[in-house]
Protein backbone atom coordinates (compact mmCIF):
# COMPACT_ATOMS: atom_id res chain seq x y z
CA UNK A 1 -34.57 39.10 -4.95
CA UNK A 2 -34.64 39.54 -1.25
CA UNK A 3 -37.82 38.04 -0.84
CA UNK A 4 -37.32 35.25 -3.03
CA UNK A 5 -33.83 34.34 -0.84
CA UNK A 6 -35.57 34.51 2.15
CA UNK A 7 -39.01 32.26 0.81
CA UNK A 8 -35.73 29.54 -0.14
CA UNK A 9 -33.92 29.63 3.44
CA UNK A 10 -37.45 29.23 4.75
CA UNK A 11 -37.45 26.26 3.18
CA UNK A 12 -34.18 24.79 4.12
CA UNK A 13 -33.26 22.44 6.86
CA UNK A 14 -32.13 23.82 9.99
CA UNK A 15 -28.31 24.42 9.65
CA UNK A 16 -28.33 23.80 6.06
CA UNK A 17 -25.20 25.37 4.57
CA UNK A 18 -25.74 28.33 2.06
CA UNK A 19 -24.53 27.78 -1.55
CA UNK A 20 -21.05 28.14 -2.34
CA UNK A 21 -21.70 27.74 -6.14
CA UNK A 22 -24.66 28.48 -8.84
CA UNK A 23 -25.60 26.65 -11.83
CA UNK A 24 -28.39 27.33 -14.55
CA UNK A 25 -29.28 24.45 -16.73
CA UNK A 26 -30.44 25.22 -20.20
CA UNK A 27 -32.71 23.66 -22.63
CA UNK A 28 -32.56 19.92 -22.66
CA UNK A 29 -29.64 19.88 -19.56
CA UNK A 30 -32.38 19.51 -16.76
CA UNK A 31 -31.25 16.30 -15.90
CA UNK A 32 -28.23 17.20 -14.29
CA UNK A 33 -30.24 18.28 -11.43
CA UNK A 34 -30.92 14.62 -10.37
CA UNK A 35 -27.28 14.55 -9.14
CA UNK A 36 -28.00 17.23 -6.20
CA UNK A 37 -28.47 15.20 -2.90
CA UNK A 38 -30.22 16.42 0.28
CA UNK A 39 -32.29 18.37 -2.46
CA UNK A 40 -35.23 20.82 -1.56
CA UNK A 41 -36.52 21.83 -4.84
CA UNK A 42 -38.63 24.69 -5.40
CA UNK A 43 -41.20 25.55 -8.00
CA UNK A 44 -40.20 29.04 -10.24
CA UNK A 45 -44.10 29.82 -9.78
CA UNK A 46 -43.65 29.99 -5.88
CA UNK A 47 -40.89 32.38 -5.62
CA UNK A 48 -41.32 36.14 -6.59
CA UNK A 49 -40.52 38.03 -9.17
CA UNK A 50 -39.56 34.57 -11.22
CA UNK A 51 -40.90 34.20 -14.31
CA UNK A 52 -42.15 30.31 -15.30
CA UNK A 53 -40.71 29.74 -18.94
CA UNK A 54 -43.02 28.15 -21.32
CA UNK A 55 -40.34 25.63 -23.02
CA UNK A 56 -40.47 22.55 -23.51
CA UNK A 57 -36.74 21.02 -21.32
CA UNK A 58 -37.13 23.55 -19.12
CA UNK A 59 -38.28 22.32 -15.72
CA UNK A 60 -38.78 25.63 -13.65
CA UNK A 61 -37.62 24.83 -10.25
CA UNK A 62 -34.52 26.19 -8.04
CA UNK A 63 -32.92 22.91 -6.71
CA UNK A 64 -30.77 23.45 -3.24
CA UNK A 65 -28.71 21.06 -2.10
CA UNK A 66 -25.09 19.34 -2.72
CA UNK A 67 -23.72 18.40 -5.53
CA UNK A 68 -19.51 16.40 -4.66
CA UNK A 69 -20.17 17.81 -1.62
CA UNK A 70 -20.43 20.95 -2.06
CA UNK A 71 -23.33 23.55 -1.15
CA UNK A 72 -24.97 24.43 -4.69
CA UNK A 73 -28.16 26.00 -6.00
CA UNK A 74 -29.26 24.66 -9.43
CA UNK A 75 -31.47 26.76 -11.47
CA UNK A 76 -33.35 24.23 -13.50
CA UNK A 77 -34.85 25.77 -16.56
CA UNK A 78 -35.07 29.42 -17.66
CA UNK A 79 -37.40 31.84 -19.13
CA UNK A 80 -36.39 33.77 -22.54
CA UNK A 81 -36.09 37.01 -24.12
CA UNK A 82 -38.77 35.42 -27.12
CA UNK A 83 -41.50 34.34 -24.26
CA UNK A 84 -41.88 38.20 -23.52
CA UNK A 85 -40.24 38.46 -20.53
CA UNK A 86 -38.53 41.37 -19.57
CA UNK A 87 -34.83 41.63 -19.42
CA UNK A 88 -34.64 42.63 -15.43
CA UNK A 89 -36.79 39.63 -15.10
CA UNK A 90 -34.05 37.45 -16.53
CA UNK A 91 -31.99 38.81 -13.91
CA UNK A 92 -34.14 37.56 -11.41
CA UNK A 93 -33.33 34.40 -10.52
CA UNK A 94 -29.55 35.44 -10.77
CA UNK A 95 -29.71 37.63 -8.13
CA UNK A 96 -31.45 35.48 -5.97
CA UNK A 97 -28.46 32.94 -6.09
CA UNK A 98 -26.15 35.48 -5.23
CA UNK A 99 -28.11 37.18 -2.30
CA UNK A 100 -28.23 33.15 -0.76
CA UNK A 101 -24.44 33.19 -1.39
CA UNK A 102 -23.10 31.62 -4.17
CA UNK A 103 -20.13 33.11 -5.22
CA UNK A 104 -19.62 31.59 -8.62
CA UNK A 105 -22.05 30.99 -11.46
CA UNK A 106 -22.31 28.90 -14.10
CA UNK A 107 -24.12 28.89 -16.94
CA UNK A 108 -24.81 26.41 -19.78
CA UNK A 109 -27.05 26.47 -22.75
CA UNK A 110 -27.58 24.28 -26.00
CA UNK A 111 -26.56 26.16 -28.79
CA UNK A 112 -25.60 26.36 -32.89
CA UNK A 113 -22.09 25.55 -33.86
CA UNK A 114 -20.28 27.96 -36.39
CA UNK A 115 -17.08 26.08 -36.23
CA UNK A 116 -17.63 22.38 -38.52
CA UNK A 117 -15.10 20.94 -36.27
CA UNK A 118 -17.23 21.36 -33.70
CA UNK A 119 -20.30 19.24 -34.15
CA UNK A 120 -23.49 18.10 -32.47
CA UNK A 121 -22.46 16.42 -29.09
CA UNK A 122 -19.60 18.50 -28.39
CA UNK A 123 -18.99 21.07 -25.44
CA UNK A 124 -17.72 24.04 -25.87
CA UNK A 125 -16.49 26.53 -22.92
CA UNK A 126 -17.18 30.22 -23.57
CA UNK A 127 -14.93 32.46 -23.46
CA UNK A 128 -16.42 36.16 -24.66
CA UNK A 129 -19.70 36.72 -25.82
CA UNK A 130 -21.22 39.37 -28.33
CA UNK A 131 -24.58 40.59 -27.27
CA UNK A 132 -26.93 40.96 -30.47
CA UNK A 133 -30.26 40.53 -28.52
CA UNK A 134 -30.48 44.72 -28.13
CA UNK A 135 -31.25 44.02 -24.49
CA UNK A 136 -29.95 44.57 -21.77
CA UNK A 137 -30.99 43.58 -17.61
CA UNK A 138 -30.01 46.59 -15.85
CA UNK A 139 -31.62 50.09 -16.78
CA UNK A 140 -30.21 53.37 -15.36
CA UNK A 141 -26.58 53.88 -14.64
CA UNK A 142 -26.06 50.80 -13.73
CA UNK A 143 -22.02 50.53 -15.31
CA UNK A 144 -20.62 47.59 -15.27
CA UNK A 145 -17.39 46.65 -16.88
CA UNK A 146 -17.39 43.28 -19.21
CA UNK A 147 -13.72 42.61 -19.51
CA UNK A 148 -13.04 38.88 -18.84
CA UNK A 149 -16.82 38.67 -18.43
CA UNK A 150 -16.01 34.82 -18.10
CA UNK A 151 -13.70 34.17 -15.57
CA UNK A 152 -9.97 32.73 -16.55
CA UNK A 153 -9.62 30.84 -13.20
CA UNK A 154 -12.47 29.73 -13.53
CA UNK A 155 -11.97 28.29 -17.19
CA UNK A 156 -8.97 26.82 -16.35
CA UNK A 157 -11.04 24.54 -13.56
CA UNK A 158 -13.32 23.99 -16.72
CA UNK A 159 -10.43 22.45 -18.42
CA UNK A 160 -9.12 20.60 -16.06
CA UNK A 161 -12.50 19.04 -14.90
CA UNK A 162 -13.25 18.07 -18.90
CA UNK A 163 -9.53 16.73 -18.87
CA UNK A 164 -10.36 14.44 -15.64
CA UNK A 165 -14.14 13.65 -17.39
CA UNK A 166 -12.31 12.37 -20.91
CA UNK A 167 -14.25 15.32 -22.40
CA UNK A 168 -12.93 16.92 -25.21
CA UNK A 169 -14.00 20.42 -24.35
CA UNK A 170 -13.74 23.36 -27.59
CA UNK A 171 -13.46 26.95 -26.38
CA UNK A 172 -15.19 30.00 -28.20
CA UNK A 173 -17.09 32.99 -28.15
CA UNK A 174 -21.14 32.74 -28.07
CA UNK A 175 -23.33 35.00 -30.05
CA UNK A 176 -26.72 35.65 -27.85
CA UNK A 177 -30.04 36.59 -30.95
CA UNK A 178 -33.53 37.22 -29.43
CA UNK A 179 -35.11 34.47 -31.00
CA UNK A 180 -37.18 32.73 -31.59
CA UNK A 181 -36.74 31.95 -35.15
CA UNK A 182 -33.47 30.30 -35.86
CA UNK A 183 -30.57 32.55 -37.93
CA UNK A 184 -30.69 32.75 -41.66
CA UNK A 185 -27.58 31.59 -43.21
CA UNK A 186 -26.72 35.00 -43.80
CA UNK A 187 -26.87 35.55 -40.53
CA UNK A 188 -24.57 32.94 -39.33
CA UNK A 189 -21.71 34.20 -42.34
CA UNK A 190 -22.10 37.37 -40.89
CA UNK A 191 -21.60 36.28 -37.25
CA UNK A 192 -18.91 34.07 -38.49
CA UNK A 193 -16.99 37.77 -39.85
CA UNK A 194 -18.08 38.96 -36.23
CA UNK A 195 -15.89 36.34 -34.29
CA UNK A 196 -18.91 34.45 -32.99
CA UNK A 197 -17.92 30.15 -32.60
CA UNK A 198 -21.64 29.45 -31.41
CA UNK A 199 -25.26 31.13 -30.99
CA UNK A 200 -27.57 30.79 -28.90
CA UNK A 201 -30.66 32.32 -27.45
CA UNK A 202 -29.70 32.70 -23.57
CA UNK A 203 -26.80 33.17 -20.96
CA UNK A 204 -25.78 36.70 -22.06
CA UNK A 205 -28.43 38.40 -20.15
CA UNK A 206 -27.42 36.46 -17.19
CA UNK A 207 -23.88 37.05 -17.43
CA UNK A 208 -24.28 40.92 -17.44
CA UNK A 209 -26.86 40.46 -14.64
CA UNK A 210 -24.26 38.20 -12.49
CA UNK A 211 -21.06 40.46 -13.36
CA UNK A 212 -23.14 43.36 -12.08
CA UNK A 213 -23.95 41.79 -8.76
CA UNK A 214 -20.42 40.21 -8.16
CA UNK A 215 -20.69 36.46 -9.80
CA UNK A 216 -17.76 35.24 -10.96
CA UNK A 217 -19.20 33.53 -14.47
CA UNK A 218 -18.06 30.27 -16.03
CA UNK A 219 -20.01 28.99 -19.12
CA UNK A 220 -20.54 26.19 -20.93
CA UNK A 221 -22.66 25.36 -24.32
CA UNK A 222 -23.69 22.44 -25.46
CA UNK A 223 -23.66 21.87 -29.03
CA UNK A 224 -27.09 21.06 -30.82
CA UNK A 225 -26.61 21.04 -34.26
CA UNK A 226 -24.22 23.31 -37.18
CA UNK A 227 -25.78 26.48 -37.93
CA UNK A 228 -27.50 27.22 -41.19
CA UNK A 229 -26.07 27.08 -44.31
CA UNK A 230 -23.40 24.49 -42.53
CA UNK A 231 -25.66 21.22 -43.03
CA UNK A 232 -28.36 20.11 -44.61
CA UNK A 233 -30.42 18.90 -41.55
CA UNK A 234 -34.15 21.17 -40.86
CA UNK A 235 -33.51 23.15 -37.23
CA UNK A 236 -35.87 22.46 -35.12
CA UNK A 237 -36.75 22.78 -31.27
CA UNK A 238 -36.91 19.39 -31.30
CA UNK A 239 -33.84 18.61 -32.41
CA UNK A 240 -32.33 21.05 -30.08
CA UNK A 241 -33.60 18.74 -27.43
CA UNK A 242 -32.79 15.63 -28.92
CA UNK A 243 -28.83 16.32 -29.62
CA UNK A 244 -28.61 18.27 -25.94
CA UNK A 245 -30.29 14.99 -24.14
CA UNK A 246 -26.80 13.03 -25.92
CA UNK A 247 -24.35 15.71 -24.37
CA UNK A 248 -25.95 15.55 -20.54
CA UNK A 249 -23.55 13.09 -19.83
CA UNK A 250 -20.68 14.60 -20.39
CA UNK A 251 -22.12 17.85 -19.32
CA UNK A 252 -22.76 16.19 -16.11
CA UNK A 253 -18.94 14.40 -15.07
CA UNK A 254 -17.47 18.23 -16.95
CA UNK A 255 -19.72 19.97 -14.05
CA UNK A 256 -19.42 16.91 -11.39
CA UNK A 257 -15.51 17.33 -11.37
CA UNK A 258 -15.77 21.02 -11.69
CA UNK A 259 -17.77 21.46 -8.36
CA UNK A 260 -15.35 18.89 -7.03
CA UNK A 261 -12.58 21.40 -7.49
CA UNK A 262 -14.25 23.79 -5.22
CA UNK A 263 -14.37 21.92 -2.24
């Protein structure tokens, strides 16, 4: 991680202030990235110990820069649990944020509704999350407590940038699988019994990995499609895409006037 921070200040204008704030743009939400000004963007492949994911909507490139003004580093694109890549390699590029000095993190994803209320379009802040990938980034004794893994303060600035955005932004818990075949419908009833609101492939990992090196986490999910069982529509990667492209928008004034907050 180390190295990698040091290959990105490298990089950097002289004087250029270190980021204040992290975010990690998930599958389809690359485009959010275009906001950053003064940007020096950086290739995945040309840092260490970052693994280049092989998924289509995810560009692979750290973006520094500002973003309302303030210092940020955007981490466009990740690699999965379902590519092969180890779990401590997930961690990664969260550590790296952290050792350039972001304090905060946040995360979004595109992800599975469980809730019918909350449809294909919508954004839904996370709240807890239940870890069924049966992985885990750190290895040794490592402890970490996850209580209020997701940050209330940091929620609350959620919902009051969505309220400033017109946003209607749902709340829930997110359900990380492995991947990368989609849930039965059996599956989804029984994460339904669990608690879970949403599922995903992503962010968990991240969110251990950032508790355990002092991130404060906020996340966000955009919402891709019902789960199966809930509609009649075919999942597909495609589709994933497709309905996460309509929610950039809002994703991007929720996250503008969220960043805007920390200034």
């Amino acid at each position: 991680m180390t190295d990698a921070a040091d290959l990105v200040r490298g990089r950097l204008p002289a004087g250029a202030a270190q980021p204040r704030a992290a975010l990690v743009l998930g599958s389809g939400l690359g485009a959010v990235a275009d906001e950053v000004r003064d940007a020096v963007a950086i290739p995945y492949a040309e840092l260490p110990g970052f693994r280049v994911g092989s998924v289509a909507g995810h560009a692979g490139r750290l973006v520094v820069g500002t973003l309302a003004g303030v210092p940020v580093a955007v981490l466009q694109g990740r690699a999965h649990l379902y590519e092969g890549i180890d779990p401590a390699a997930i961690a990664v590029p969260v550590r790296t944020v952290r050792a350039l000095g972001a304090e905060l993190i946040l995360l979004t994803n595109a992800a599975g509704s469980l809730r019918a209320e909350v449809g294909p379009g919508r954004l839904m802040a996370l709240t807890d999350h239940i870890n069924m990938t049966g992985r885990n980034p750190l290895v040794g004794p490592e402890f970490v407590g996850m209580g209020k893994a997701y940050d209330p303060e940091l929620l609350e600035r959620l919902r009051a940038a969505a309220t400033k955005a017109a946003v209607d932004l749902s709340e829930g818990v997110y359900l990380a699988v492995p991947g990368p075949s989609f849930e039965t419908a059996a599956e989804i009833r029984a994460f339904r019994v669990l608690g879970a609101d949403a599922v995903g492939m992503s962010t968990v990992l991240e969110t251990i990995a950032a508790r355990h090196c002092g991130l404060r986490v906020a996340a966000v999910s955009a919402i891709t499609n019902l789960a199966e069982g809930m509609s009649a529509e075919v999942l597909s990667h495609e589709g994933t895409l497709q309905a996460a492209g309509q929610a950039t928008s809002d994703l991007a004034r929720v996250l503008r006037h969220f960043v805007e907050g920390l200034a």
